[in-house]
Structures are given as structure tokens and as C-alpha cells.
PDB file of N, CA and C in Angstrom:
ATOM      1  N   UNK A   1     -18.465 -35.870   9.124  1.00  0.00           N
ATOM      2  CA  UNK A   1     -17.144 -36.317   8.716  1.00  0.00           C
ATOM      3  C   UNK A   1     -16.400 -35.230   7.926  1.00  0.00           C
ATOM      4  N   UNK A   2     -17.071 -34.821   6.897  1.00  0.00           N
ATOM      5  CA  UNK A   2     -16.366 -33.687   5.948  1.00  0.00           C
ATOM      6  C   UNK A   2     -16.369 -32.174   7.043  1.00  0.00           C
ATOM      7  N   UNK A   3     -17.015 -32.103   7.792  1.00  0.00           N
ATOM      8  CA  UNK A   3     -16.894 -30.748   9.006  1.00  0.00           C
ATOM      9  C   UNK A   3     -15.341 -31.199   9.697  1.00  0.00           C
ATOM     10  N   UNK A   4     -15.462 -32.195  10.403  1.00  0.00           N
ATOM     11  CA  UNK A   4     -13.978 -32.407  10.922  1.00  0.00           C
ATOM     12  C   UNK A   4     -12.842 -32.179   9.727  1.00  0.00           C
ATOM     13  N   UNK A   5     -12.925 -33.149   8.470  1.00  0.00           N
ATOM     14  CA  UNK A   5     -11.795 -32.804   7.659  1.00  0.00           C
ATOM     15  C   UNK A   5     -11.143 -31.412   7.223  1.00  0.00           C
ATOM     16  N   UNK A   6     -12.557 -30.197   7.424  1.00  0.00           N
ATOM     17  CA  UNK A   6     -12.354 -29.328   6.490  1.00  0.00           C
ATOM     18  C   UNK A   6     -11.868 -28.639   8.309  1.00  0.00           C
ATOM     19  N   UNK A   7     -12.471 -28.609   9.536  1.00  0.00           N
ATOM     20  CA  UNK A   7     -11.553 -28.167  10.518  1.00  0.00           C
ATOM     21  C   UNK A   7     -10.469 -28.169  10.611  1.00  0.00           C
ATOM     22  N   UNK A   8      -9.624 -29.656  10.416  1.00  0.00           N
ATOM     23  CA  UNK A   8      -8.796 -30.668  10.565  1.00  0.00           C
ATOM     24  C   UNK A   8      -7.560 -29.173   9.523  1.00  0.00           C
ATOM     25  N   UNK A   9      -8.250 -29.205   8.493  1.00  0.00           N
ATOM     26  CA  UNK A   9      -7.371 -28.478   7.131  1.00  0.00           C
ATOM     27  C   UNK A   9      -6.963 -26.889   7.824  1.00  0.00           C
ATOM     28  N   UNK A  10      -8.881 -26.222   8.336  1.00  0.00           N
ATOM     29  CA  UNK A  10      -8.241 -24.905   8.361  1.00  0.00           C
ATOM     30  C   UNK A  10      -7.271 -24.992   9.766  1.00  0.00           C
ATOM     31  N   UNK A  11      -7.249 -25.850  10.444  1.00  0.00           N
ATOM     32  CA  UNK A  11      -6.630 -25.794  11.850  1.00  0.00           C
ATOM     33  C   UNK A  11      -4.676 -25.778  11.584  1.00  0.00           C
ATOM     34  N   UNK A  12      -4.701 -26.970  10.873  1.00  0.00           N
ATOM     35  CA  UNK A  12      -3.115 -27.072  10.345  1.00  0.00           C
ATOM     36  C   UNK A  12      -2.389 -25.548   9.740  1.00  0.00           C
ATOM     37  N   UNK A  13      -3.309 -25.303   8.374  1.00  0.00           N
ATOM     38  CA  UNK A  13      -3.273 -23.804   8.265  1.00  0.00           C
ATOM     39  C   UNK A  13      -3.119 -22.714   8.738  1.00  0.00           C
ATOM     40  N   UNK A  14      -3.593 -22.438   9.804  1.00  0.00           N
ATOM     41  CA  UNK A  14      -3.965 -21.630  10.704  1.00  0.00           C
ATOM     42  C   UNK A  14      -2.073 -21.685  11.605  1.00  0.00           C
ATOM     43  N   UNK A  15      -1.927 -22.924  11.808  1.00  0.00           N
ATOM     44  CA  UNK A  15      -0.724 -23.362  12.651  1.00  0.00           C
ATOM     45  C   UNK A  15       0.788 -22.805  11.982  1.00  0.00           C
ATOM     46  N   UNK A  16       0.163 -23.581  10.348  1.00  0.00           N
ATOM     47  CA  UNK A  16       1.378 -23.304   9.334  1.00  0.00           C
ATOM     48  C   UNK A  16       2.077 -21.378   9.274  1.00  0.00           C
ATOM     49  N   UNK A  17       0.685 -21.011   9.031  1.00  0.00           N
ATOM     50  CA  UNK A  17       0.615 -19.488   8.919  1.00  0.00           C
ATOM     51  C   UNK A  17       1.464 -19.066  10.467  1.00  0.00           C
ATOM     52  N   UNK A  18       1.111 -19.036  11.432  1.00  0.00           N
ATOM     53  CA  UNK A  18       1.738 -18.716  12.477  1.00  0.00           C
ATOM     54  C   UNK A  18       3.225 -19.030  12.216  1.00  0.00           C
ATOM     55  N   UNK A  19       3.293 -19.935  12.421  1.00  0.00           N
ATOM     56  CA  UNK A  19       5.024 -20.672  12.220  1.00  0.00           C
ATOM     57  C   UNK A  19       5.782 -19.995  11.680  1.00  0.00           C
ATOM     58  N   UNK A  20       5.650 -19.791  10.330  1.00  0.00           N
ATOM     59  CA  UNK A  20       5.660 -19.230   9.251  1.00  0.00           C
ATOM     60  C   UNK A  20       6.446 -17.851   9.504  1.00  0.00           C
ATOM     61  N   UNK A  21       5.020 -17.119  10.105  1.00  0.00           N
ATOM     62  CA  UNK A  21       5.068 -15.743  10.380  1.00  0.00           C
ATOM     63  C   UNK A  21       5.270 -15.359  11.389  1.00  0.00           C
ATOM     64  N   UNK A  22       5.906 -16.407  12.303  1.00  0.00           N
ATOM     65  CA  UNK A  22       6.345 -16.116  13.957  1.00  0.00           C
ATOM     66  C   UNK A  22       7.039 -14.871  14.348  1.00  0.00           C
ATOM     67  N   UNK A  23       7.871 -14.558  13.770  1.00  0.00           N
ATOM     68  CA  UNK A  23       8.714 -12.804  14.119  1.00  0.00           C
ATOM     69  C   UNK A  23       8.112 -11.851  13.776  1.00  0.00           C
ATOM     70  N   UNK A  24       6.968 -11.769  12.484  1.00  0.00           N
ATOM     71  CA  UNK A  24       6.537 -10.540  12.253  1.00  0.00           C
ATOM     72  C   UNK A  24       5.473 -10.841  12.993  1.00  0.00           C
ATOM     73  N   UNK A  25       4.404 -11.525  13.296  1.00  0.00           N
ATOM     74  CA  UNK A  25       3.347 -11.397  13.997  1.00  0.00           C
ATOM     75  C   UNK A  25       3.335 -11.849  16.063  1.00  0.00           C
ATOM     76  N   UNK A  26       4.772 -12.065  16.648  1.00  0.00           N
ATOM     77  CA  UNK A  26       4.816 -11.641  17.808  1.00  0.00           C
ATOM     78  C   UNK A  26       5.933 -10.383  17.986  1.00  0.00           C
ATOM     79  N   UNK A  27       6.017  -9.712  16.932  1.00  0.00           N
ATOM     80  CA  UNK A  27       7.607  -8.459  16.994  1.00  0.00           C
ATOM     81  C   UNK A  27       7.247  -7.636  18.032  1.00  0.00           C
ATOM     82  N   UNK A  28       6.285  -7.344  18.588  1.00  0.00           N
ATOM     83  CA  UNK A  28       5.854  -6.373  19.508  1.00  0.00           C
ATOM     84  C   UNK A  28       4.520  -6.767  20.386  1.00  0.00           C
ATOM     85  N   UNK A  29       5.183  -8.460  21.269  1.00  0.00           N
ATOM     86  CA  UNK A  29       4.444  -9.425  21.832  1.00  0.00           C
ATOM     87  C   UNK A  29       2.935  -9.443  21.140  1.00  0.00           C
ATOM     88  N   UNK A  30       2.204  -9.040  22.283  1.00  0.00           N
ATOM     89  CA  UNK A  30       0.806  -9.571  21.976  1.00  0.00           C
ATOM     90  C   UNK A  30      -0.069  -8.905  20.528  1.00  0.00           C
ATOM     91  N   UNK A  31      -0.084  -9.915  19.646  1.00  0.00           N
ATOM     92  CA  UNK A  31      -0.266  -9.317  18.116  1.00  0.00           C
ATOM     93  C   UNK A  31      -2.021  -8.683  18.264  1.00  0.00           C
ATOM     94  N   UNK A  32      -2.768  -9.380  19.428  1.00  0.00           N
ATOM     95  CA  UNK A  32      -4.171  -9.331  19.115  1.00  0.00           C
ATOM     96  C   UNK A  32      -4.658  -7.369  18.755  1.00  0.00           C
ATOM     97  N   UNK A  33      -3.761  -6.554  19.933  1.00  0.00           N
ATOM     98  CA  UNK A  33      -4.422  -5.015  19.642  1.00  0.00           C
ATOM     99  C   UNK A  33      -3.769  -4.463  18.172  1.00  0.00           C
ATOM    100  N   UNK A  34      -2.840  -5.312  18.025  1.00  0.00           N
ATOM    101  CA  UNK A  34      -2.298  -4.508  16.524  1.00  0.00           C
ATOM    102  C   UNK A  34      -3.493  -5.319  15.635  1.00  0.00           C
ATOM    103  N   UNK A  35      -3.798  -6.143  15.321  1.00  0.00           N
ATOM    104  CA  UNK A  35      -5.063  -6.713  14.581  1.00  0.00           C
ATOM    105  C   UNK A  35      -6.378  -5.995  14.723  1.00  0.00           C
ATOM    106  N   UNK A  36      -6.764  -5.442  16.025  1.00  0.00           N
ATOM    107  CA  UNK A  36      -7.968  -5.213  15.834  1.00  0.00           C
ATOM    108  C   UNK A  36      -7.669  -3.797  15.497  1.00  0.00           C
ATOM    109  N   UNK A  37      -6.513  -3.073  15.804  1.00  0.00           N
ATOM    110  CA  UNK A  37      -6.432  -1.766  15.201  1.00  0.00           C
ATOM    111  C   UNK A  37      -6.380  -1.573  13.450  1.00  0.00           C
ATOM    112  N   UNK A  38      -5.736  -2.566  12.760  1.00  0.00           N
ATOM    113  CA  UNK A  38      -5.655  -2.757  11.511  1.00  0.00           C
ATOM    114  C   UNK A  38      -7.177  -2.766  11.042  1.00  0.00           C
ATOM    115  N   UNK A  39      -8.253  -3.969  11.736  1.00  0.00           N
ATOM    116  CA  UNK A  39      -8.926  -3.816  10.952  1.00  0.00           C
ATOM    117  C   UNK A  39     -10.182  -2.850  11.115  1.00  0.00           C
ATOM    118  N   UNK A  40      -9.709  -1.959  12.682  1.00  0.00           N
ATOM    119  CA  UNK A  40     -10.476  -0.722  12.648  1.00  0.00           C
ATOM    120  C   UNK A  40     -10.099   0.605  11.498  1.00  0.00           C
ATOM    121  N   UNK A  41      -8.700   0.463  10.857  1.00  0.00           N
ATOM    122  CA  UNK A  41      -8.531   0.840  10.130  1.00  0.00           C
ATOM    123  C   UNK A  41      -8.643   0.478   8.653  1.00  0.00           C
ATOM    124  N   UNK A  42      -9.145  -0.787   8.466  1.00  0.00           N
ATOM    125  CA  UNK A  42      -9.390  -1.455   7.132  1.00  0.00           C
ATOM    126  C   UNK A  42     -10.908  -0.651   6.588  1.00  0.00           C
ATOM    127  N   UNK A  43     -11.776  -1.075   8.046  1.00  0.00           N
ATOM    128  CA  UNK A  43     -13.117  -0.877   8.033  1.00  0.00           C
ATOM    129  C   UNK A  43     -13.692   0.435   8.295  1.00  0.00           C
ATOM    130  N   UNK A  44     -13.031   1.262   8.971  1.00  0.00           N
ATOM    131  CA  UNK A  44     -13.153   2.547   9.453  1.00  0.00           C
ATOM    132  C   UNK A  44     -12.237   3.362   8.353  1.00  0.00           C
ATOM    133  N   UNK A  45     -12.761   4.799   8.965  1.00  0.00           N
ATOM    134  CA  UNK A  45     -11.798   6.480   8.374  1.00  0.00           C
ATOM    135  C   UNK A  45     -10.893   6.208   9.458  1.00  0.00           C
ATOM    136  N   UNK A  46     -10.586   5.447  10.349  1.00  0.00           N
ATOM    137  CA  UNK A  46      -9.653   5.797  11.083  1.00  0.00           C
ATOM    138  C   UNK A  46      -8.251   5.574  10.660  1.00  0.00           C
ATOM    139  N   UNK A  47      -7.279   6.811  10.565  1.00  0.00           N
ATOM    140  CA  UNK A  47      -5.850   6.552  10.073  1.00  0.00           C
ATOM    141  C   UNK A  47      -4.798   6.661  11.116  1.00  0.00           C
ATOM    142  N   UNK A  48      -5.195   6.932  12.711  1.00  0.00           N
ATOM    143  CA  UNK A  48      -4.495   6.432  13.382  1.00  0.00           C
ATOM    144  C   UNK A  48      -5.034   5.664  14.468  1.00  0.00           C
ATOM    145  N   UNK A  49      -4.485   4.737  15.291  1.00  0.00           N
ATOM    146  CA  UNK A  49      -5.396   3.818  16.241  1.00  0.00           C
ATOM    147  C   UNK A  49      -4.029   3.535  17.160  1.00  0.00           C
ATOM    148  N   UNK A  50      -4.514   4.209  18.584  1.00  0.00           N
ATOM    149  CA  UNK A  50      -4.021   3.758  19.324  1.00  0.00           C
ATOM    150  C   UNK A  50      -4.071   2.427  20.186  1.00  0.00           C
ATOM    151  N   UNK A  51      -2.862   2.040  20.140  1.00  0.00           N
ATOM    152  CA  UNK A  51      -2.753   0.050  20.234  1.00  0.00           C
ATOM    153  C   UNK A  51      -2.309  -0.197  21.918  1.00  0.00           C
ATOM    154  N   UNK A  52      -1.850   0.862  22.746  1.00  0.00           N
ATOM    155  CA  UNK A  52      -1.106   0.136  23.798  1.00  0.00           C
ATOM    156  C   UNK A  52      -1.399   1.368  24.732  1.00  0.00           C
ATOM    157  N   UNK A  53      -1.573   1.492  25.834  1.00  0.00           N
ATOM    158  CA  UNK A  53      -1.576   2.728  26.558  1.00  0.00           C
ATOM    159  C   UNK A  53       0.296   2.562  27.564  1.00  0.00           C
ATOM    160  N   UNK A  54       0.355   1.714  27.804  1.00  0.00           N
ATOM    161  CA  UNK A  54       1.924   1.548  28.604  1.00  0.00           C
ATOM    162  C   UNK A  54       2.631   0.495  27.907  1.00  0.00           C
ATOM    163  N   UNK A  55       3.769   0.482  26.960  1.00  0.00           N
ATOM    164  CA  UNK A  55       3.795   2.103  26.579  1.00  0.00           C
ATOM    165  C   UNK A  55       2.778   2.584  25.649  1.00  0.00           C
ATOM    166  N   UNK A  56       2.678   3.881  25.900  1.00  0.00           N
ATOM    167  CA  UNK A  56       1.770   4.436  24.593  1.00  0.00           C
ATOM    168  C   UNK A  56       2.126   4.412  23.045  1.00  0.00           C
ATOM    169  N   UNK A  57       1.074   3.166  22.475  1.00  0.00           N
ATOM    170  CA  UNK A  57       1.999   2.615  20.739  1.00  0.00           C
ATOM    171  C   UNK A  57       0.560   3.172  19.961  1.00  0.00           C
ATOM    172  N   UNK A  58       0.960   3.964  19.164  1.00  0.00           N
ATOM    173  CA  UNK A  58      -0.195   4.030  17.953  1.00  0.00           C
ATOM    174  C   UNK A  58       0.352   3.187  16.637  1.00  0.00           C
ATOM    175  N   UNK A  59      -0.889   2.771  15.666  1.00  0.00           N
ATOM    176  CA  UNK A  59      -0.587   2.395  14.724  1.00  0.00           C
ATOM    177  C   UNK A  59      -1.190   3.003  13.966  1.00  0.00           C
ATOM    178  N   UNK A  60      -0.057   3.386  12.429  1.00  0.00           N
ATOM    179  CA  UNK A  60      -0.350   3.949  11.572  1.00  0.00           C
ATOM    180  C   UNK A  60      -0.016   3.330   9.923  1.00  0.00           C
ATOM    181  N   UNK A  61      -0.720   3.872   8.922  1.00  0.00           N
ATOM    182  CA  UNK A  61      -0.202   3.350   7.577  1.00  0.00           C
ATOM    183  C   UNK A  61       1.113   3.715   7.088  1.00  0.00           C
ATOM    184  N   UNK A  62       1.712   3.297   6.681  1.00  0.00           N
ATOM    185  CA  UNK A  62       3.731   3.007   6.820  1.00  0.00           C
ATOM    186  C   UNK A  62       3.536   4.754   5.833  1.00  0.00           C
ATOM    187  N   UNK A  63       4.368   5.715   6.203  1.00  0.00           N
ATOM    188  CA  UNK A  63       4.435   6.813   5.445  1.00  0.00           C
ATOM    189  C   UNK A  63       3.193   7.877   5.638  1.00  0.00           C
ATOM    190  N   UNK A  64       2.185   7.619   6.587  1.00  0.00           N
ATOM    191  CA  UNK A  64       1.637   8.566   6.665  1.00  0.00           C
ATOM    192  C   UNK A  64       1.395   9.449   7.855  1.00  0.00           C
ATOM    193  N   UNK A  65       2.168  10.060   8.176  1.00  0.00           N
ATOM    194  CA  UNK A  65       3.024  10.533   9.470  1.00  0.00           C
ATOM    195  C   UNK A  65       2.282  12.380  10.060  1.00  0.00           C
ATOM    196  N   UNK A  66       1.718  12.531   8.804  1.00  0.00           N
ATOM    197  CA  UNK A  66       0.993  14.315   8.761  1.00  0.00           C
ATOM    198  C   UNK A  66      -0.186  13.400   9.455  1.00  0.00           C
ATOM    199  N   UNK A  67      -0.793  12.453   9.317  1.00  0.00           N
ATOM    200  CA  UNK A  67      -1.947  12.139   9.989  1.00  0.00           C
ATOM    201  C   UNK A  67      -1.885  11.590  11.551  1.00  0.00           C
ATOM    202  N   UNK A  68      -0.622  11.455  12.043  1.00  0.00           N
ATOM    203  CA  UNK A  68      -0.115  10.856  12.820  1.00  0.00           C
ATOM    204  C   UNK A  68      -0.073  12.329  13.923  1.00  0.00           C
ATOM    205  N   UNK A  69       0.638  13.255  13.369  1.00  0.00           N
ATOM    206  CA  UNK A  69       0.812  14.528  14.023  1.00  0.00           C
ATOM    207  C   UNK A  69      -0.043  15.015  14.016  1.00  0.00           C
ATOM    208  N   UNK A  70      -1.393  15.050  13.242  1.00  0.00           N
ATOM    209  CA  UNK A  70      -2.425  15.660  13.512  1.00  0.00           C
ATOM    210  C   UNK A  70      -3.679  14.966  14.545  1.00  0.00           C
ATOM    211  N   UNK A  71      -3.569  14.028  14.641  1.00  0.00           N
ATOM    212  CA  UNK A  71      -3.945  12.906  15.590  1.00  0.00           C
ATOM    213  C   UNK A  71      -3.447  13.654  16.990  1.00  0.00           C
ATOM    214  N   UNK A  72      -2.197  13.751  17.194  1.00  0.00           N
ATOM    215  CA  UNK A  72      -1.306  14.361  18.555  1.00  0.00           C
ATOM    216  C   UNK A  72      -1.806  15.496  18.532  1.00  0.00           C
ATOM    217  N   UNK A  73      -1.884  16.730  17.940  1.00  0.00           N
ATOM    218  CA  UNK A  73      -2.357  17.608  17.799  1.00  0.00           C
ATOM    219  C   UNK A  73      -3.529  18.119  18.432  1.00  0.00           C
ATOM    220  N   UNK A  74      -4.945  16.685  18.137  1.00  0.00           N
ATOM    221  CA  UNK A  74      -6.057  17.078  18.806  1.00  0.00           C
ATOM    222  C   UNK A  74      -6.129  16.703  20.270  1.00  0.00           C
ATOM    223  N   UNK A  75      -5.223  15.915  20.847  1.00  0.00           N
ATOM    224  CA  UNK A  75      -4.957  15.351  22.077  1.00  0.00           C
ATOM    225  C   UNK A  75      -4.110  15.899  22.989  1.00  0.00           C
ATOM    226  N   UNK A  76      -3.794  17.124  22.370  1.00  0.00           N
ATOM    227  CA  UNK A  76      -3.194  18.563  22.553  1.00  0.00           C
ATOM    228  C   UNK A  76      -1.664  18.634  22.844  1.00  0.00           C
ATOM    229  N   UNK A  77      -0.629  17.791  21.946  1.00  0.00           N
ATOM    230  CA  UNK A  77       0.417  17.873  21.679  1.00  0.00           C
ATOM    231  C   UNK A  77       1.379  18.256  20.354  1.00  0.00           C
ATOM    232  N   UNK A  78       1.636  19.394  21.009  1.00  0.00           N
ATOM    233  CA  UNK A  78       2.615  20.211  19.341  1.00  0.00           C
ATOM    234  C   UNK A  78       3.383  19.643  19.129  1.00  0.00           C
ATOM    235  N   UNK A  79       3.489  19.112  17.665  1.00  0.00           N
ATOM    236  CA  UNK A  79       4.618  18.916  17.171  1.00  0.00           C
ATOM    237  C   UNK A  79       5.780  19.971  16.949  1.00  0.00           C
ATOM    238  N   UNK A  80       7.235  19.533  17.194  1.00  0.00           N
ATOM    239  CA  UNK A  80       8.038  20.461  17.347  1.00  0.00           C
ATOM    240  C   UNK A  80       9.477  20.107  15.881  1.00  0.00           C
ATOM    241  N   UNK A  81       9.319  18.766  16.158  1.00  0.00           N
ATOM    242  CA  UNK A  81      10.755  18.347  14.452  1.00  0.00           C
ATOM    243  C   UNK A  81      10.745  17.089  14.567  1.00  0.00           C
ATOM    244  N   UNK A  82      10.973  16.594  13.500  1.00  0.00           N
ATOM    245  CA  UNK A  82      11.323  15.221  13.211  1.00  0.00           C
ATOM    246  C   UNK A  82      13.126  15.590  13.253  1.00  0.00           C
ATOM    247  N   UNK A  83      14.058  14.017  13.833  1.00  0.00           N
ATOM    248  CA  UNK A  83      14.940  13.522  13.640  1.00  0.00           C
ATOM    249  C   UNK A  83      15.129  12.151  13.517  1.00  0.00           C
ATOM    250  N   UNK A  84      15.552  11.871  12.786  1.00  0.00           N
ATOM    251  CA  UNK A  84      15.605  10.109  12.044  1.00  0.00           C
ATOM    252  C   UNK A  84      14.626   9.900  12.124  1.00  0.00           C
ATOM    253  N   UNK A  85      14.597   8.599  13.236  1.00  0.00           N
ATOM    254  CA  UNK A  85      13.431   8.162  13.408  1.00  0.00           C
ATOM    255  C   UNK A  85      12.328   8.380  14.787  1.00  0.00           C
ATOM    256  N   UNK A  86      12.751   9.414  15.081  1.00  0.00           N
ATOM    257  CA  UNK A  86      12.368   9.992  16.484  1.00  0.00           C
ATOM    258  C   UNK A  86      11.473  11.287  15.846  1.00  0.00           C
ATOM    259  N   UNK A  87       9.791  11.499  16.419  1.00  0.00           N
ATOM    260  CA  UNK A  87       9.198  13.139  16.142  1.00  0.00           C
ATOM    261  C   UNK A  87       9.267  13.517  17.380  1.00  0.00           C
ATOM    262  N   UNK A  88       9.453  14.615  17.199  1.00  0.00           N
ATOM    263  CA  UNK A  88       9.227  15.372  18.876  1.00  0.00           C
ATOM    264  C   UNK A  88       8.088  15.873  18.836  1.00  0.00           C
ATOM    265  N   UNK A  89       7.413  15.869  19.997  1.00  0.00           N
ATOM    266  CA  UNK A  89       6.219  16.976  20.726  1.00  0.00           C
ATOM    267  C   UNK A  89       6.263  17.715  21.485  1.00  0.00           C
ATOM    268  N   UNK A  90       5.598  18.880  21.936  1.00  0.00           N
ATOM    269  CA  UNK A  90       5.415  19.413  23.370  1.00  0.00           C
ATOM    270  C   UNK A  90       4.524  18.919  24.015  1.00  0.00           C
ATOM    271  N   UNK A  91       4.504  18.393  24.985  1.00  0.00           N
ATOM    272  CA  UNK A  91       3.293  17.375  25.466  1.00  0.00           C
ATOM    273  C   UNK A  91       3.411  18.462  27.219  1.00  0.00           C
ATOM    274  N   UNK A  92       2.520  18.753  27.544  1.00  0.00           N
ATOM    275  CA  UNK A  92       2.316  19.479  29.072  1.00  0.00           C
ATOM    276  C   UNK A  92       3.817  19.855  29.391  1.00  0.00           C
ATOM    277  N   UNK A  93       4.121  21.019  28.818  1.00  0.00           N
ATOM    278  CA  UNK A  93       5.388  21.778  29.018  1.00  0.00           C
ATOM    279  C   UNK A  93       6.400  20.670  29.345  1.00  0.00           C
ATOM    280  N   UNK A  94       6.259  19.486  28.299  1.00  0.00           N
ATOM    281  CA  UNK A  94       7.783  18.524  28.747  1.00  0.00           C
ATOM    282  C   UNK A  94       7.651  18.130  27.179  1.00  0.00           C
ATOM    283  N   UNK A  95       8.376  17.513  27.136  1.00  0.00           N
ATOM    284  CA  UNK A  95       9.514  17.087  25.403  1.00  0.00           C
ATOM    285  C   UNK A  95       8.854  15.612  25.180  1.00  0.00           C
ATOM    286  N   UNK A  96       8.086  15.046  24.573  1.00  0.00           N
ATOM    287  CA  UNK A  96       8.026  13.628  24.290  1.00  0.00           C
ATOM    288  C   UNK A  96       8.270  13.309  22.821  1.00  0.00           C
ATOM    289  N   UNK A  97       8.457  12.077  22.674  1.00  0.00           N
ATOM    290  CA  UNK A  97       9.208  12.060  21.685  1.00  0.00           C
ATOM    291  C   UNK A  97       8.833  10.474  21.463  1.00  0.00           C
ATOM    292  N   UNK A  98       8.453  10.421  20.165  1.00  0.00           N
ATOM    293  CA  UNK A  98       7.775   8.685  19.654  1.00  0.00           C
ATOM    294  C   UNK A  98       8.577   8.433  18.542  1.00  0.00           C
ATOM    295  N   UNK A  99       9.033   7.251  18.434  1.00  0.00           N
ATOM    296  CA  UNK A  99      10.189   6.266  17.951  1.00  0.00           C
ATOM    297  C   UNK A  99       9.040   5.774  16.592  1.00  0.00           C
ATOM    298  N   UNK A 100       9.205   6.077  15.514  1.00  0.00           N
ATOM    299  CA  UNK A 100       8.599   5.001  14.318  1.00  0.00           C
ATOM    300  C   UNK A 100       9.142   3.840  14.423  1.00  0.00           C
ATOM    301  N   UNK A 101       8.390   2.679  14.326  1.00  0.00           N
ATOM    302  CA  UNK A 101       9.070   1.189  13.755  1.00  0.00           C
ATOM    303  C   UNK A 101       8.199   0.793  12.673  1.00  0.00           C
ATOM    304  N   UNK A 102       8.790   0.179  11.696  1.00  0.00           N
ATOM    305  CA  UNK A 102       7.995  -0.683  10.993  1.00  0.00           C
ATOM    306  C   UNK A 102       7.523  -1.674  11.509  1.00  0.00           C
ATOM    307  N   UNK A 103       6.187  -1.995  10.924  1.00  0.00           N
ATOM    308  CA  UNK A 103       5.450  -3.769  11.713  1.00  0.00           C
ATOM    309  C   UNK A 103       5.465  -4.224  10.375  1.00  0.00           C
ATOM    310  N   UNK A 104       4.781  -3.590   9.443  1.00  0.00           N
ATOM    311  CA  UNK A 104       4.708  -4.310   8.198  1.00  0.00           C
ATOM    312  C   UNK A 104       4.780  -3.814   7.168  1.00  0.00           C
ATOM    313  N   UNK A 105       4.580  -3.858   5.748  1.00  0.00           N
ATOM    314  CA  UNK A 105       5.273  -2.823   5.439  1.00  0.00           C
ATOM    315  C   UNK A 105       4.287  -1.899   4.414  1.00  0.00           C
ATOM    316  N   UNK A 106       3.027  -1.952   5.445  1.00  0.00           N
ATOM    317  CA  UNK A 106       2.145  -1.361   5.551  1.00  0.00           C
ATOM    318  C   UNK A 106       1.418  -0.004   6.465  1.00  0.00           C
ATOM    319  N   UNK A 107       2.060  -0.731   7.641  1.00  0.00           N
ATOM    320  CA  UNK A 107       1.593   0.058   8.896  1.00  0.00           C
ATOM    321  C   UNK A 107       3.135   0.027   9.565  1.00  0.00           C
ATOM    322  N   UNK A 108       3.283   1.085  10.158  1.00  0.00           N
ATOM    323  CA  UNK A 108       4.011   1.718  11.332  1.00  0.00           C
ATOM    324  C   UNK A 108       3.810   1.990  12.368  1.00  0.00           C
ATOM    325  N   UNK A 109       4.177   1.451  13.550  1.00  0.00           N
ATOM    326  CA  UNK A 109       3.476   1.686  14.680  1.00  0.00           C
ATOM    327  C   UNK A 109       4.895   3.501  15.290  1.00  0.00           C
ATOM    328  N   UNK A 110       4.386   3.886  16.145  1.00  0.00           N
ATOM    329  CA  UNK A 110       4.943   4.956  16.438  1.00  0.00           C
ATOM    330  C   UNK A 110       4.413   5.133  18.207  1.00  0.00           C
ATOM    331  N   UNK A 111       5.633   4.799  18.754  1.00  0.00           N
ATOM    332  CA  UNK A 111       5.565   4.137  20.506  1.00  0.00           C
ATOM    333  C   UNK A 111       6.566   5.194  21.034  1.00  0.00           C
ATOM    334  N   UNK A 112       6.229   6.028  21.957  1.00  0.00           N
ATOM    335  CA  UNK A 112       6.160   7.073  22.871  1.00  0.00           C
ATOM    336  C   UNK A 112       7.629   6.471  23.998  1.00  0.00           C
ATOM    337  N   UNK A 113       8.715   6.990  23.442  1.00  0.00           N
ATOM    338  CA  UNK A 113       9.929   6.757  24.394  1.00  0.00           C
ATOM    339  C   UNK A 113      10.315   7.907  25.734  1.00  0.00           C
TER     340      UNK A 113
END
């Protein structure tokens, strides 16, 4: 009886929280790879984690952007300048260029336009 009640509780919860947090936790549809990247980064050295291959979205800690370029770096893309909110690379003798957004205001994801 008290197993169902205390289900019964975290289930509503669980519902409330969503509701709640409906725009920040579907802002960039399916929330599940940004979660498990967070908590590969909670639990891990890892400071960047790539979340999406099409498009290509990494997630990073909000402001830490030298780790972000050095990440690109070993995957063998030069960074070339930041503008606003756009960094550029040289990626195989062509120009790519990844858009920062905030997700939270923790992490930044940074998605390959």
C-alpha cells in the first residue's frame, strides 16, 4: 500500500516537474542526449560531449569555449575567429562555423550551421 502511495507521489512529481519545465527541457526536441551528456559531464573530465551527429550539437559548460576549440582542434579543425555568436573553423579546406545557444544557464550547446 505505502509502495503505491509513495509511486503515486514520485509519479505526479515527476509530471509536475515536466510541465513546469516544458520549454527548457524540450528547447532542442529530444532532451534524453542532452541529459546523458550532462551527466557524462557531471561524472566524467569530460568538458565537451558531443549530443547530436545531424546536426552536429556539442554540449558545453555556459562560458567555457577555449575547451570547446580545443576539443575541434583534436578532431582536426582550426579555429579561425569568433563573431557574436558564431566561431569559425577550417574544417577540410571549407569554413564551418557553430552557432552558441544557451540550454541552461549552465551549459551551452554549440550546433554546427
Amino acid at each position: 500500500m505505502i509502495k503505491k502511495q509513495v509511486l503515486l507521489v514520485v509519479g505526479v512529481t515527476c509530471l509536475l516537474f515536466v510541465l513546469i519545465f516544458y520549454k527548457t527541457i524540450f528547447q532542442e526536441g529530444n532532451p534524453i542526449p542532452l541529459a546523458v551528456g550532462m551527466a557524462k559531464m557531471k561524472t566524467g573530465n569530460e568538458k565537451v560531449v558531443q549530443v547530436s551527429d545531424k546536426p552536429e550539437k556539442y554540449l558545453i559548460h555556459s562560458d567555457d569555449y577555449l575547451s570547446f576549440i580545443k576539443e575541434m582542434d583534436k578532431k582536426g579543425d582550426t579555429f579561425q575567429y569568433q563573431e557574436d555568436e558564431l566561431f569559425y573553423f577550417d574544417r577540410e579546406e571549407k569554413r564551418a562555423s557553430f552557432e552558441r545557444k544557451s540550454y541552461t544557464n549552465r551549459y551551452m550547446i554549440m550546433e554546427l550551421k
